[in-house]
Protein backbone atom coordinates (compact mmCIF):
# COMPACT_ATOMS: atom_id res chain seq x y z
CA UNK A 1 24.29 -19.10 41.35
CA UNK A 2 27.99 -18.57 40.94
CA UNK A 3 30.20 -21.75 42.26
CA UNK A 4 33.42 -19.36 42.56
CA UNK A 5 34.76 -20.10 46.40
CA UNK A 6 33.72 -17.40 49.32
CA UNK A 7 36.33 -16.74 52.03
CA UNK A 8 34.33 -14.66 53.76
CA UNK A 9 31.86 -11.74 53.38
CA UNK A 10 30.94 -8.30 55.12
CA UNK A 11 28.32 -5.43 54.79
CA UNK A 12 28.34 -2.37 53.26
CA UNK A 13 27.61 0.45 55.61
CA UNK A 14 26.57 3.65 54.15
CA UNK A 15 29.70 3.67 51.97
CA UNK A 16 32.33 1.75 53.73
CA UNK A 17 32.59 -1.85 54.14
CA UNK A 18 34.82 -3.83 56.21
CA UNK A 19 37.63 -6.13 55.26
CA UNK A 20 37.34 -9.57 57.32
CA UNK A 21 39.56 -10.12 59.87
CA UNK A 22 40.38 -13.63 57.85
CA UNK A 23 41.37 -11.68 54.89
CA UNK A 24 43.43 -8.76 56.82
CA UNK A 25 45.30 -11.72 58.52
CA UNK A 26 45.79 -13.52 55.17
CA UNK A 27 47.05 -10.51 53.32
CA UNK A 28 48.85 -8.80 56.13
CA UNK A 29 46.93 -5.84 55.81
CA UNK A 30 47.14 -3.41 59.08
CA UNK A 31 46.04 0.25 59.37
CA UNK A 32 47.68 3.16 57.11
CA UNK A 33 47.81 0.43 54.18
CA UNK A 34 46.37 1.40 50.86
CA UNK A 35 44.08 -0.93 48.60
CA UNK A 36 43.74 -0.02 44.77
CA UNK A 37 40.56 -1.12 43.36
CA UNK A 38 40.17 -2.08 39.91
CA UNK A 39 36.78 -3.50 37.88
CA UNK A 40 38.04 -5.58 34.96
CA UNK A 41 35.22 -6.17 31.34
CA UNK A 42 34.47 -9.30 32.51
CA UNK A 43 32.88 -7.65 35.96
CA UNK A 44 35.36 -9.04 38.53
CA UNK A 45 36.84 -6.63 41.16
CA UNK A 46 40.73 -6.46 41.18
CA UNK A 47 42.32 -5.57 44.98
CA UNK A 48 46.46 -4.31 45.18
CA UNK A 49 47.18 -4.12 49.14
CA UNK A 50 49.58 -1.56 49.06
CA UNK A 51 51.86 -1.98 52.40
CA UNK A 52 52.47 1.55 54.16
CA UNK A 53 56.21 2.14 54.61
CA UNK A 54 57.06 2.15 58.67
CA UNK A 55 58.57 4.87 60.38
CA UNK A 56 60.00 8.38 58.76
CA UNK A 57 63.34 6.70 58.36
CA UNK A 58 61.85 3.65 56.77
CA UNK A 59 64.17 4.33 53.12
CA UNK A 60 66.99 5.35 54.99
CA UNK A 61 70.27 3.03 55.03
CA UNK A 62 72.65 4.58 57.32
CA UNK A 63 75.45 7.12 57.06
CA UNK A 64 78.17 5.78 54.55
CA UNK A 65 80.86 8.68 54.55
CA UNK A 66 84.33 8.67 55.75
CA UNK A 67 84.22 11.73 57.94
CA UNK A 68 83.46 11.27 61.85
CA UNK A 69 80.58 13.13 63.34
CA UNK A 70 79.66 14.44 66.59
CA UNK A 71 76.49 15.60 67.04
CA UNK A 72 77.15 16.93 70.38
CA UNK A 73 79.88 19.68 69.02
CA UNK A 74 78.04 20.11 65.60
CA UNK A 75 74.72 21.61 67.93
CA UNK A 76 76.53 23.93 69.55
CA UNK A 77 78.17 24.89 66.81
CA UNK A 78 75.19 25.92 65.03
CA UNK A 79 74.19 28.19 68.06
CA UNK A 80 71.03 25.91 69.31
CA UNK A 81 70.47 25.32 72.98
């Protein structure tokens, strides 16, 4: 019998299993994140959590140019109602 430490364990289920909530809390894992599974020679399972970015915007930085913009004028400029 192995004496490696168990945080916690689930069930497979067809073929999904679930991640306890212990471990989601511990590794901040919430939905739309990505886990990369590796097996290393030895047998052991390797998990990356791989954070989702948040929000469409979430590389942007902001507007750094010098020139003033109003997006009021610039829409009807371009003809849309």
């Amino acid at each position: 019998m192995s004496t490696d430490r168990v945080d916690a364990e689930s069930k497979v289920s067809g073929n999904q299993a679930n991640i306890p909530a212990q471990i989601r809390r511990q590794l901040d894992i919430d939905d739309g994140d990505q886990l990369r599974w590796s097996v290393k020679d030895d047998g052991t399972v390797q998990i990356e959590v791989v954070h989702r970015c948040g929000g469409s915007f979430a590389d942007f930085t902001g507007y750094e140019g010098n020139e003033e913009a109003d997006g009021t004028t610039d829409h009807d400029a371009w003809g849309l109602e």
